[in-house]
C-alpha atoms as a PDB file:
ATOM      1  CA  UNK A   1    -132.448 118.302  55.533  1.00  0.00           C
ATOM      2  CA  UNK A   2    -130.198 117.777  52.878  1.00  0.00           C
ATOM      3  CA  UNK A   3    -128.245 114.074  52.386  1.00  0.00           C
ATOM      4  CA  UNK A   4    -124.924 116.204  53.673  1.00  0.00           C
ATOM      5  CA  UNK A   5    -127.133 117.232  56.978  1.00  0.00           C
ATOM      6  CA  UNK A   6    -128.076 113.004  57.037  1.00  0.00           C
ATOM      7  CA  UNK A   7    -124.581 111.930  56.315  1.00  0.00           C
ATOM      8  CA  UNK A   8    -123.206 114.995  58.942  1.00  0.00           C
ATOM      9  CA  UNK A   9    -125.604 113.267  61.424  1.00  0.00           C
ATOM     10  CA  UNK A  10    -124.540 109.971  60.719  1.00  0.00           C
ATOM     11  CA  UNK A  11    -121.672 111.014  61.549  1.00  0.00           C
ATOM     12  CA  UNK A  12    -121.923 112.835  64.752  1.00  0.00           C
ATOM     13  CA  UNK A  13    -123.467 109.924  66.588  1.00  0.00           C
ATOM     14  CA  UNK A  14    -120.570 107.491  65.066  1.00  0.00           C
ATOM     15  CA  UNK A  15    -118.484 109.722  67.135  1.00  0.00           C
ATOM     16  CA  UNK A  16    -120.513 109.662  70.308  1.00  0.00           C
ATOM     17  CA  UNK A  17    -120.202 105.749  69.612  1.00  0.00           C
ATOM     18  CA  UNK A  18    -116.715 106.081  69.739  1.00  0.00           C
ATOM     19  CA  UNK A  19    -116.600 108.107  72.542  1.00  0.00           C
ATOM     20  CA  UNK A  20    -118.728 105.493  74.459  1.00  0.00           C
ATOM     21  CA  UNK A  21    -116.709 102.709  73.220  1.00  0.00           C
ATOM     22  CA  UNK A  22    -112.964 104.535  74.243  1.00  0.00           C
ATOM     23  CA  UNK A  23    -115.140 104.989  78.175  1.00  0.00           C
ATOM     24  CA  UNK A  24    -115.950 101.583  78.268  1.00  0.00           C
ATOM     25  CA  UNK A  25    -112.620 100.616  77.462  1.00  0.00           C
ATOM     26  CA  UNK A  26    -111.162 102.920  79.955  1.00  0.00           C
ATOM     27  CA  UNK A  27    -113.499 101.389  82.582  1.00  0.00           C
ATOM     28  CA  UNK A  28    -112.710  98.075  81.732  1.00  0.00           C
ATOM     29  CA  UNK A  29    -109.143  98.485  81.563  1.00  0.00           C
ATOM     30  CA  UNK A  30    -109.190  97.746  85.412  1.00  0.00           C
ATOM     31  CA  UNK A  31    -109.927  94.307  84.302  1.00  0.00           C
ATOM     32  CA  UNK A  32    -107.363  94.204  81.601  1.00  0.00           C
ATOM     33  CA  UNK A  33    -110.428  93.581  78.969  1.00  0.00           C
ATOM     34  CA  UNK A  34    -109.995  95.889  75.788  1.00  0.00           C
ATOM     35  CA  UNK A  35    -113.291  95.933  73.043  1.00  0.00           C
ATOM     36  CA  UNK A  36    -112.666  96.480  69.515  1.00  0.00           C
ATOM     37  CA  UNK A  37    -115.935  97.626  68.226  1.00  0.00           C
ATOM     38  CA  UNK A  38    -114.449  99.192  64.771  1.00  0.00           C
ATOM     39  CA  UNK A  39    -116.489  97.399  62.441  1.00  0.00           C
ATOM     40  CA  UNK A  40    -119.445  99.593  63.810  1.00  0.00           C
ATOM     41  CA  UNK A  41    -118.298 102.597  62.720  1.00  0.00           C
ATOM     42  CA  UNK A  42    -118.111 101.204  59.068  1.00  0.00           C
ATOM     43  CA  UNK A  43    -120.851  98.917  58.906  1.00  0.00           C
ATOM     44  CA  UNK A  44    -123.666 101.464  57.954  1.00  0.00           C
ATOM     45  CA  UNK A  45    -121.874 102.788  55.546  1.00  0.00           C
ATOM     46  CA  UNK A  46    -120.424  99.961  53.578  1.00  0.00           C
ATOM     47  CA  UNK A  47    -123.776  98.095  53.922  1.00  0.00           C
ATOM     48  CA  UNK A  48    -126.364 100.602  53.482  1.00  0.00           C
ATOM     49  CA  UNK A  49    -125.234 104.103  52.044  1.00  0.00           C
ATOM     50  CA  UNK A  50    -123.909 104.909  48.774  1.00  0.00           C
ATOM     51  CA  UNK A  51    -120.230 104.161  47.422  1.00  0.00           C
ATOM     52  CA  UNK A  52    -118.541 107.424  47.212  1.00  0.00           C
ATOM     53  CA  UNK A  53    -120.081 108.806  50.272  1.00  0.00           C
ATOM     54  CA  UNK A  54    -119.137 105.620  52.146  1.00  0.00           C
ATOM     55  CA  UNK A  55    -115.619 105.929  50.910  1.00  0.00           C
ATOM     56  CA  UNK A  56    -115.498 109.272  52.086  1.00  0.00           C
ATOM     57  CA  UNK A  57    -117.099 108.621  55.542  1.00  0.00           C
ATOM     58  CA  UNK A  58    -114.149 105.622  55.975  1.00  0.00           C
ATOM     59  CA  UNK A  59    -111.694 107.586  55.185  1.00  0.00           C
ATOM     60  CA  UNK A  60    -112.420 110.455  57.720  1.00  0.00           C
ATOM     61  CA  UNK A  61    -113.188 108.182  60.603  1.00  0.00           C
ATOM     62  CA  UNK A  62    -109.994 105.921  59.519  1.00  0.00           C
ATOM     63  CA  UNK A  63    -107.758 109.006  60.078  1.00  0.00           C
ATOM     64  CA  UNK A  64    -109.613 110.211  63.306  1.00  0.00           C
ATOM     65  CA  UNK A  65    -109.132 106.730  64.582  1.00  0.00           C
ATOM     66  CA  UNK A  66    -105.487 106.586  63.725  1.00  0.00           C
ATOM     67  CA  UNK A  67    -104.630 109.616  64.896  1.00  0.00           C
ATOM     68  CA  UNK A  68    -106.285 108.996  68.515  1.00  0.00           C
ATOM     69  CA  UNK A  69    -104.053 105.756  68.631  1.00  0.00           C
ATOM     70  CA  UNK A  70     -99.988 105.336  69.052  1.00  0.00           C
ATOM     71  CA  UNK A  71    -100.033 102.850  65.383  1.00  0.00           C
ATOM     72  CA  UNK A  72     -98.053 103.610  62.576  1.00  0.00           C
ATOM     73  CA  UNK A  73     -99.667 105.831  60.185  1.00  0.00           C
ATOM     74  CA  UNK A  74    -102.149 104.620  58.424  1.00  0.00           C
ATOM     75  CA  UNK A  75    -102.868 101.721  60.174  1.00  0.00           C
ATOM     76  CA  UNK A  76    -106.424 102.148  60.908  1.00  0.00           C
ATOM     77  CA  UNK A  77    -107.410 103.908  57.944  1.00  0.00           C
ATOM     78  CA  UNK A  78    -106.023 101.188  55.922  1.00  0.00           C
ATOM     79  CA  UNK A  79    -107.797  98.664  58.205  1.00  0.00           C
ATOM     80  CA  UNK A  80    -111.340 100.534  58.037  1.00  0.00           C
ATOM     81  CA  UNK A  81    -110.372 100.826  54.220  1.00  0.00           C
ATOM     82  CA  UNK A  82    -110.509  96.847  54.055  1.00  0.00           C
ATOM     83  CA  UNK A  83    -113.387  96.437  56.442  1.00  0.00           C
ATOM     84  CA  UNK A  84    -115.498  98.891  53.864  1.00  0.00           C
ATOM     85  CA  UNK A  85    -114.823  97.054  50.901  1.00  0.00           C
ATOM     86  CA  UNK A  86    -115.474  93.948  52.424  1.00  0.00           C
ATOM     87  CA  UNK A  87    -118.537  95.443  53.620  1.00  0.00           C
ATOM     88  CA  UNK A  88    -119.276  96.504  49.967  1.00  0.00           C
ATOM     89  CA  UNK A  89    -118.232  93.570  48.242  1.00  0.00           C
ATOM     90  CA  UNK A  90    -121.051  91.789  50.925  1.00  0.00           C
ATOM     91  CA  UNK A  91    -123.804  94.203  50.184  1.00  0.00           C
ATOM     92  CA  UNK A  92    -125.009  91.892  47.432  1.00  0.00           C
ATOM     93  CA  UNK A  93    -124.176  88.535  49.092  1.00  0.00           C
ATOM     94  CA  UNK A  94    -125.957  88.813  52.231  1.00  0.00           C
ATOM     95  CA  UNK A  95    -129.664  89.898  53.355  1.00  0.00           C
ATOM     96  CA  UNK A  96    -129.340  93.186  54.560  1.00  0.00           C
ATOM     97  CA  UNK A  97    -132.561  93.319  56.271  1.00  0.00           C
ATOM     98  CA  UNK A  98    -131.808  90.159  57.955  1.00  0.00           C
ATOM     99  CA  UNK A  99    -130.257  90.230  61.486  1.00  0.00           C
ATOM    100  CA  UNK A 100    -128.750  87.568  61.648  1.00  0.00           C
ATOM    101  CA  UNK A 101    -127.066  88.468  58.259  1.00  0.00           C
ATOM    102  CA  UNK A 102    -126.023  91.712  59.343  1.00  0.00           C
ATOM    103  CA  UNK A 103    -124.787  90.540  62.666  1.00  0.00           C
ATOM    104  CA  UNK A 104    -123.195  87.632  60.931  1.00  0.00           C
ATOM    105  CA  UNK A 105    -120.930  89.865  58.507  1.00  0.00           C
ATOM    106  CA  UNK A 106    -120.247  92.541  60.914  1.00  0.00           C
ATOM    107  CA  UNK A 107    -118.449  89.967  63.433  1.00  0.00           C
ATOM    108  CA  UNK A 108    -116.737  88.087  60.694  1.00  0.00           C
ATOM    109  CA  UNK A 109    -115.220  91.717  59.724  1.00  0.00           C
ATOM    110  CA  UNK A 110    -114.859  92.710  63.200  1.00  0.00           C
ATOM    111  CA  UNK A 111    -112.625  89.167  63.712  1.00  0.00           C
ATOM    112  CA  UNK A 112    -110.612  89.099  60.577  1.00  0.00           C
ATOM    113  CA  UNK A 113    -109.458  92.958  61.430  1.00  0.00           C
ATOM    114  CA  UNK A 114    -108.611  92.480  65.192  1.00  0.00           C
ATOM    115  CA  UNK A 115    -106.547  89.225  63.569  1.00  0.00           C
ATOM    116  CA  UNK A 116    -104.649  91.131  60.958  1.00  0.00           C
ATOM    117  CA  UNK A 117    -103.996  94.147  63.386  1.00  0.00           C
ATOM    118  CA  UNK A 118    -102.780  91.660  66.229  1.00  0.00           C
ATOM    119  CA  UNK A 119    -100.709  89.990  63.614  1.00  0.00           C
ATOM    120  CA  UNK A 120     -99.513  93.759  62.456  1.00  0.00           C
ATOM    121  CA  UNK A 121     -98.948  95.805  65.923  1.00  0.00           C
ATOM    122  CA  UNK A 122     -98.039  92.670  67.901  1.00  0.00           C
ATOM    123  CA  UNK A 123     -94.896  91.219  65.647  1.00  0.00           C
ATOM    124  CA  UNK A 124     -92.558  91.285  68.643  1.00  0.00           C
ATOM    125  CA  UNK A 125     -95.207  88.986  70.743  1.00  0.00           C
ATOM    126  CA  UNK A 126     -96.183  86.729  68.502  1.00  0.00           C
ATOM    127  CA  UNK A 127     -94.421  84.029  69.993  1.00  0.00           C
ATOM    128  CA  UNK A 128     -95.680  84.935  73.595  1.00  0.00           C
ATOM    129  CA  UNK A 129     -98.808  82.335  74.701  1.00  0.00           C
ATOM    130  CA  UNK A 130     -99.823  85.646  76.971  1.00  0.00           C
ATOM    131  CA  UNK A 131     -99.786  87.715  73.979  1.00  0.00           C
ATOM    132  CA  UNK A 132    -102.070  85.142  72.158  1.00  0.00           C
ATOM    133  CA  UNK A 133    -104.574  84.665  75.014  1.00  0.00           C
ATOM    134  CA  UNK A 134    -104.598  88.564  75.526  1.00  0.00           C
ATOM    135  CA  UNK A 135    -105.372  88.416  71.425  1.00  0.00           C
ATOM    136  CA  UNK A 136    -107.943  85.596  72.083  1.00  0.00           C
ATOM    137  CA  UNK A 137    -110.005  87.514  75.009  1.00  0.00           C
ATOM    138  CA  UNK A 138    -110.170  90.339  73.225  1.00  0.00           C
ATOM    139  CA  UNK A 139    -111.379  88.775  70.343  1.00  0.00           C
ATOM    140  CA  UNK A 140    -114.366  86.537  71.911  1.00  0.00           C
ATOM    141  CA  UNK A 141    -115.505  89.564  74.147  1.00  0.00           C
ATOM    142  CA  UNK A 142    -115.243  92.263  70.942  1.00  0.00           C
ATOM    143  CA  UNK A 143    -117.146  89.241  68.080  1.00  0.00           C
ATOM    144  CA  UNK A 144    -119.558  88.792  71.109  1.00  0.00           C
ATOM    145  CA  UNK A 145    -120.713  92.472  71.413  1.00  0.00           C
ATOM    146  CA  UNK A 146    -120.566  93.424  67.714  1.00  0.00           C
ATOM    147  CA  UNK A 147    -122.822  90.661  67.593  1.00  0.00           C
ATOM    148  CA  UNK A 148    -125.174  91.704  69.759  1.00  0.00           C
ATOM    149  CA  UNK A 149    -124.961  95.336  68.855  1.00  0.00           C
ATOM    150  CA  UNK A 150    -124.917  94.865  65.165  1.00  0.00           C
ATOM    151  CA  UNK A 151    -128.336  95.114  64.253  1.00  0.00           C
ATOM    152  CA  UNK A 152    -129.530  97.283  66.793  1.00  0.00           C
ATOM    153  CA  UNK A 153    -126.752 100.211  65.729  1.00  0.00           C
ATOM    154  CA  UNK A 154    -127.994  99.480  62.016  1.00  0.00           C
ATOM    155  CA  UNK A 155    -131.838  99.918  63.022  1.00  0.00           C
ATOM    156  CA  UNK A 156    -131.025 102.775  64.844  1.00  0.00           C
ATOM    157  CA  UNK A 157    -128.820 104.466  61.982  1.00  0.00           C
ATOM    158  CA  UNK A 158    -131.911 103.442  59.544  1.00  0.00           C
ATOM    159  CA  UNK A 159    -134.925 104.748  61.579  1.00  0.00           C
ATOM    160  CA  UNK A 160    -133.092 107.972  62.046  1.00  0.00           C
ATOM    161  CA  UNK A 161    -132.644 108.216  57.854  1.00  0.00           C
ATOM    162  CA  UNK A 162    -135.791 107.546  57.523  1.00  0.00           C
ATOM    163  CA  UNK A 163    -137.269 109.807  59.824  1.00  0.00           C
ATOM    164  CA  UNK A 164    -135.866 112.538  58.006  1.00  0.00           C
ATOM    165  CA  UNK A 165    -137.015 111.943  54.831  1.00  0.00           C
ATOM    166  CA  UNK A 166    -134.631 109.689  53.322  1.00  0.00           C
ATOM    167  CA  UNK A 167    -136.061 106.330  51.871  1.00  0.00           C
ATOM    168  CA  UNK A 168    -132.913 104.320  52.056  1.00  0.00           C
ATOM    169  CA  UNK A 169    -135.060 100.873  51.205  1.00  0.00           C
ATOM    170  CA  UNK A 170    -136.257 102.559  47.409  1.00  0.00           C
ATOM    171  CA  UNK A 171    -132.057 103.794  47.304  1.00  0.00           C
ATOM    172  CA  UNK A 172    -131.370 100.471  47.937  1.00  0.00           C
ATOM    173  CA  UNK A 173    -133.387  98.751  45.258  1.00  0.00           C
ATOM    174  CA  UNK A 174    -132.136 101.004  42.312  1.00  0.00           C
ATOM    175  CA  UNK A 175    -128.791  99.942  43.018  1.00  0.00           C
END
């Protein structure tokens, strides 16, 4: 398979992933719980696969995600645009076959984005202390999961590469 098919893949089950994410967030809006899981989507790719094809990937998945939203335009693609090159700009800072590493950068992102989009989307709240603790839930409950599903989702996305023929770990150390 060709590094297109891989990428295509890649792909693919980042949208299943945000399928699953948008059910569990229509399940739990009974509870009036919301997860922001965006930093998954990007992680792979601003951690593990090259530049230009990361840049790409963000920039497809930033306008899917906008578009599926009522934001202004642009507002996730500029988000997942920041959460890349942070991602980049950690690639040589951080272990990335360490867990806790990974894990570690991945909720930092996932924090400082759900902070700068409250801070963007919620101007008219900001002074409300129901806004804030709204902010504050969702931001525990979404660092706690990325956390948790971090590593796992990076594994996953890694064994698959592999599996078809793609040494990421010698693309890695030529860098």
């Amino acid at each position: 398979m060709s590094d297109n098919g891989r990428i295509s893949l890649l792909f693919l089950f980042n949208l299943i992933l945000y399928f699953l994410v948008g059910e569990a967030n229509n399940s739990l809006s009974a509870l009036n719980v919301s997860l922001h899981l965006d930093v998954l989507f990007v992680l792979f790719f601003g951690l593990y696969i090259g530049r230009s094809i990361g840049l790409l990937y963000t920039l497809l998945f930033g306008f899917l995600t906008n578009a599926s939203h009522p934001v202004p335009v642009g507002t996730y693609l500029v988000g997942y645009l920041f959460l890349w090159m942070f991602l980049v700009w950690s690639q040589h800072r951080i272990r990335r076959q360490n867990s806790r590493h990974v894990r570690s950068i991945a909720t930092i992102a996932q924090v400082l984005l759900i902070i700068c989009l409250s801070l963007f989307l919620g101007r008219q709240s900001l002074g409300s202390g129901s806004f804030w603790q709204r902010t504050f839930f969702d931001l525990m409950s979404s660092a706690l999961v990325v956390y948790f599903l971090a590593w796992p989702w990076c594994r996953f996305q890694h064994r698959m590469l592999h599996s078809m023929g793609w040494n990421l770990d010698a693309q890695l150390t030529h860098r």
